[in-house]
C-alpha atoms as a PDB file:
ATOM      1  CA  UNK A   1      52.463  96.860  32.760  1.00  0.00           C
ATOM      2  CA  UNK A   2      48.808  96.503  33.832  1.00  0.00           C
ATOM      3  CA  UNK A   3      49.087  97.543  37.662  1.00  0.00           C
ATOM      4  CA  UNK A   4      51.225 100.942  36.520  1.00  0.00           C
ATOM      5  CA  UNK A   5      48.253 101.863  34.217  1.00  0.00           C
ATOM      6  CA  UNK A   6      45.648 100.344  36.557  1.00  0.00           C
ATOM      7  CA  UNK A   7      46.517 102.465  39.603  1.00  0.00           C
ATOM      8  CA  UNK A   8      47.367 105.169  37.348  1.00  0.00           C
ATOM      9  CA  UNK A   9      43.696 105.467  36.246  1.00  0.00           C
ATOM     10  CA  UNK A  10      42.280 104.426  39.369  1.00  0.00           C
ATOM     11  CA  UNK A  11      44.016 107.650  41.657  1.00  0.00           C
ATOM     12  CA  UNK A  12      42.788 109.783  38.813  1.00  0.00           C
ATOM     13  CA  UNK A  13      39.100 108.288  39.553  1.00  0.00           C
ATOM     14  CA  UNK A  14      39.629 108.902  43.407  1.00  0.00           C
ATOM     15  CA  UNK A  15      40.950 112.516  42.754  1.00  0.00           C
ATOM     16  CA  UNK A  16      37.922 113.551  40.454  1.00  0.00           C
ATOM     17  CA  UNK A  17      35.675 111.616  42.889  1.00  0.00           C
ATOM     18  CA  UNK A  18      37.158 113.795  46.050  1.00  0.00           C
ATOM     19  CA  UNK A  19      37.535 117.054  43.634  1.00  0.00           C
ATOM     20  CA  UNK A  20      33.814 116.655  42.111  1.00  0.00           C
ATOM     21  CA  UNK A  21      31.960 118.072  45.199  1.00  0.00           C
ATOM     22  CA  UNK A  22      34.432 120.954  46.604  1.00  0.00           C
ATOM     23  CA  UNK A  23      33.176 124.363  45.277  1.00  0.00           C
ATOM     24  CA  UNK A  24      36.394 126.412  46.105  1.00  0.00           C
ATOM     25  CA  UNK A  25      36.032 128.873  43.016  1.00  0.00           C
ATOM     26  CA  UNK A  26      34.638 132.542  43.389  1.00  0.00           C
ATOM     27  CA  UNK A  27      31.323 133.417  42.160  1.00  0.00           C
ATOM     28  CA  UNK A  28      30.633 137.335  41.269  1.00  0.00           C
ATOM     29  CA  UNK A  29      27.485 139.165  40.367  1.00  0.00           C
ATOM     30  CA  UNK A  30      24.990 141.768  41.693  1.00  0.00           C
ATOM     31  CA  UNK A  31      24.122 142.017  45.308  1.00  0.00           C
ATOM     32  CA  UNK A  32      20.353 143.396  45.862  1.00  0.00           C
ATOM     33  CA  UNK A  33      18.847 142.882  49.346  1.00  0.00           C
ATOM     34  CA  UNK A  34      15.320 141.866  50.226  1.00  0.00           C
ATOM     35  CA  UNK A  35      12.392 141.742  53.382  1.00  0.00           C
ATOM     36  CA  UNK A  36      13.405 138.265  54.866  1.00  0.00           C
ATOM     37  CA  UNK A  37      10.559 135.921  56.104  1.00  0.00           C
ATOM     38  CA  UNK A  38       9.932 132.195  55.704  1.00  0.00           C
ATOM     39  CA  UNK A  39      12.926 131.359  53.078  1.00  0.00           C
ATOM     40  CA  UNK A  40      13.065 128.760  50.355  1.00  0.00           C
ATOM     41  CA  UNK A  41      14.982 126.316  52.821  1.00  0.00           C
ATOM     42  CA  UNK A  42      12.314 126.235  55.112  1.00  0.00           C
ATOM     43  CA  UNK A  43      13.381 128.450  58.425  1.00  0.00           C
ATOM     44  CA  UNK A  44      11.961 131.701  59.299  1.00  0.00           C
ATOM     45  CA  UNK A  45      14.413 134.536  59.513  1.00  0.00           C
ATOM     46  CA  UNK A  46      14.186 138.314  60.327  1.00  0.00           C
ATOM     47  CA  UNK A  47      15.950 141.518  58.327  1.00  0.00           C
ATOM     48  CA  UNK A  48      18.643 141.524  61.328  1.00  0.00           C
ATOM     49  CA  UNK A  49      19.841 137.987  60.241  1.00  0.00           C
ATOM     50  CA  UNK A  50      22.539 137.776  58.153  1.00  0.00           C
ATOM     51  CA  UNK A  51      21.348 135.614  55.377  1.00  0.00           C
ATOM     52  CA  UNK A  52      21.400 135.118  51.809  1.00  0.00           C
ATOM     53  CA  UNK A  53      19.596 134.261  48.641  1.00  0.00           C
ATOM     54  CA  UNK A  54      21.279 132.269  46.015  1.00  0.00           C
ATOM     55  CA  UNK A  55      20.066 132.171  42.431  1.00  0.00           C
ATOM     56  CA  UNK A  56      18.344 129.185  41.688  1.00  0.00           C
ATOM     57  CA  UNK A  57      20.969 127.501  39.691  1.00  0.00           C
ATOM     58  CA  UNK A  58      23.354 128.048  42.734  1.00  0.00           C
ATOM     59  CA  UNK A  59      20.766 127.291  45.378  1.00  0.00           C
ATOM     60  CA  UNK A  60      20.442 123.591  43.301  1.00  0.00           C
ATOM     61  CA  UNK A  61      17.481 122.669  45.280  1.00  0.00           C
ATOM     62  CA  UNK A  62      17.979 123.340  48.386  1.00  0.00           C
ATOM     63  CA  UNK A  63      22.028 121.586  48.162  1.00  0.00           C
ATOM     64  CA  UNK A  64      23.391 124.617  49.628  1.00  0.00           C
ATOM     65  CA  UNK A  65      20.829 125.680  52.741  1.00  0.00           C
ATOM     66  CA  UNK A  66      22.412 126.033  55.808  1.00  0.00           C
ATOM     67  CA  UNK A  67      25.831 126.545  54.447  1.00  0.00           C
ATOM     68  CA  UNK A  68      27.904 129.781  54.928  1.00  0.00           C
ATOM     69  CA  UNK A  69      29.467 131.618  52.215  1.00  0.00           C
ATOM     70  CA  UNK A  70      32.009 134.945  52.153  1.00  0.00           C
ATOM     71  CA  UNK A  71      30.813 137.592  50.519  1.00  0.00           C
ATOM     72  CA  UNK A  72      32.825 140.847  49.770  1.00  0.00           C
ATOM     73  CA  UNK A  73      31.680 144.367  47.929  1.00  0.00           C
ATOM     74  CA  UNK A  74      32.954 147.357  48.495  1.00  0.00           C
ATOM     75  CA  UNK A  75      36.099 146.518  49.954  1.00  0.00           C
ATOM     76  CA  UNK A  76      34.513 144.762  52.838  1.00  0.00           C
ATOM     77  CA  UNK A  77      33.639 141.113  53.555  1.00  0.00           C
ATOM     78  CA  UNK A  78      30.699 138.885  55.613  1.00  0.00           C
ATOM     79  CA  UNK A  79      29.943 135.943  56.180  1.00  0.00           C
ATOM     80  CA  UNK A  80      26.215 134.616  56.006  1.00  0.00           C
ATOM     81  CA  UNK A  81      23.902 131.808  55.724  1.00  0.00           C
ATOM     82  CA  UNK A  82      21.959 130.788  53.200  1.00  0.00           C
ATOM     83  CA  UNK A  83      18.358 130.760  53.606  1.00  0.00           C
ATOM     84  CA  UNK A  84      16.373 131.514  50.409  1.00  0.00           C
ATOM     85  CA  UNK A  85      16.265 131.364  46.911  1.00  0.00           C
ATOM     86  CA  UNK A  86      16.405 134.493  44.530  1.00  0.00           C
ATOM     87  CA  UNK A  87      14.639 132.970  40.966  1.00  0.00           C
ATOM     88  CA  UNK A  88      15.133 136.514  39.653  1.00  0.00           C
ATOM     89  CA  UNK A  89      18.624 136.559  40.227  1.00  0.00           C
ATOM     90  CA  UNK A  90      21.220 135.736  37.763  1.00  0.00           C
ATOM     91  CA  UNK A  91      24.053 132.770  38.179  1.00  0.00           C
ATOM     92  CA  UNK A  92      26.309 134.379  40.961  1.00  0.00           C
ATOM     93  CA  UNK A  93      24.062 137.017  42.260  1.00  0.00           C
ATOM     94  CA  UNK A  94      22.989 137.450  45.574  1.00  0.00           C
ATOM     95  CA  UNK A  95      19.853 138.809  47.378  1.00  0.00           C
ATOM     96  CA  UNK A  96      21.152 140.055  51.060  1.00  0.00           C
ATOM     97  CA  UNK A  97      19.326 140.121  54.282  1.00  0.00           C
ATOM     98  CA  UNK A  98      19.223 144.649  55.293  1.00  0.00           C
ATOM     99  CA  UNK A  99      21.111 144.515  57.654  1.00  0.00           C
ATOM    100  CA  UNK A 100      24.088 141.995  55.467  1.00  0.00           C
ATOM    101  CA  UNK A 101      23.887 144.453  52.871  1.00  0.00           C
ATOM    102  CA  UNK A 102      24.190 147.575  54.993  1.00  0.00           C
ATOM    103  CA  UNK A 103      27.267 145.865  55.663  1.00  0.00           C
ATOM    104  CA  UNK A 104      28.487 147.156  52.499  1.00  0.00           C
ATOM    105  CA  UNK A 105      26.523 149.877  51.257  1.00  0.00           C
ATOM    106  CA  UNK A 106      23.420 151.785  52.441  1.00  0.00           C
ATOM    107  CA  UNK A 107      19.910 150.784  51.360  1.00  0.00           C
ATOM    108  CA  UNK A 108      19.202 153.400  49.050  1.00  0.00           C
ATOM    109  CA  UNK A 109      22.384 152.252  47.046  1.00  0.00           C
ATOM    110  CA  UNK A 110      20.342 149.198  46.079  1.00  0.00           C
ATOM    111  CA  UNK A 111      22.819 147.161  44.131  1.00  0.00           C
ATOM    112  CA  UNK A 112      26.722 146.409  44.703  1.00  0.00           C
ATOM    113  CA  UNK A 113      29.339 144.483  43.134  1.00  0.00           C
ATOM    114  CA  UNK A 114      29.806 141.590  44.820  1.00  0.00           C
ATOM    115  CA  UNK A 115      32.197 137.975  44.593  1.00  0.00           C
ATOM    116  CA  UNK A 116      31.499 135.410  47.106  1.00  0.00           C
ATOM    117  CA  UNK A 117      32.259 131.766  47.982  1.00  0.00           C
ATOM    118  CA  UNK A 118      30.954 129.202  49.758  1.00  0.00           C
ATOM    119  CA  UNK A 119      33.031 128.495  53.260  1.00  0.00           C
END
């Protein structure tokens, strides 16, 4: 009777343990766009980069830098990097490198609908 229960609990440790870090699920929000420069993370980037800003909650100090995420508005999706925080953003908004958000809309549009996910 113990070993049942024992490995019983003990795979449903290891599965939570593997499952804890994996963020698979979409995030949505606004998308704005921003003059790139020296970014929270530390790197220097330029408007032609195709980078990101997470909100800080998402950006989790600094967790995320570096990573890619899929981003899609408009019918269209891109992938970029994160580079920067966004403290003005809300949870699941975005701030987009120009030339990332002229992916999906122009400029002067300012703000899209976007969901994204980390890759």
């Amino acid at each position: 009777m113990f070993f049942p229960a024992f490995f019983a609990a003990f795979f449903a440790c290891l599965v939570s343990v593997l499952a804890g870090p994996l963020k698979t699920r979409s995030e949505s929000g606004r998308g704005t766009w921003f003059d790139v420069g020296l970014g929270a993370c530390g790197e220097y980037n330029v408007n032609s980069d195709l980078i990101v800003a997470l909100a800080t909650p998402d950006y989790a100090n600094g967790a995320h830098c570096d990573k890619k995420i899929t981003i899609t508005a408009n019918g269209r999706t891109a992938t970029a990097l994160v580079r920067d925080e966004c403290p003005s953003c809300a949870q699941g908004s975005i701030d987009m490198s120009p030339s990332l958000f002229q992916h999906f809309a122009g400029l002067d549009v300012g703000v899209v609908q976007v969901t994204w996910q980390y890759d």
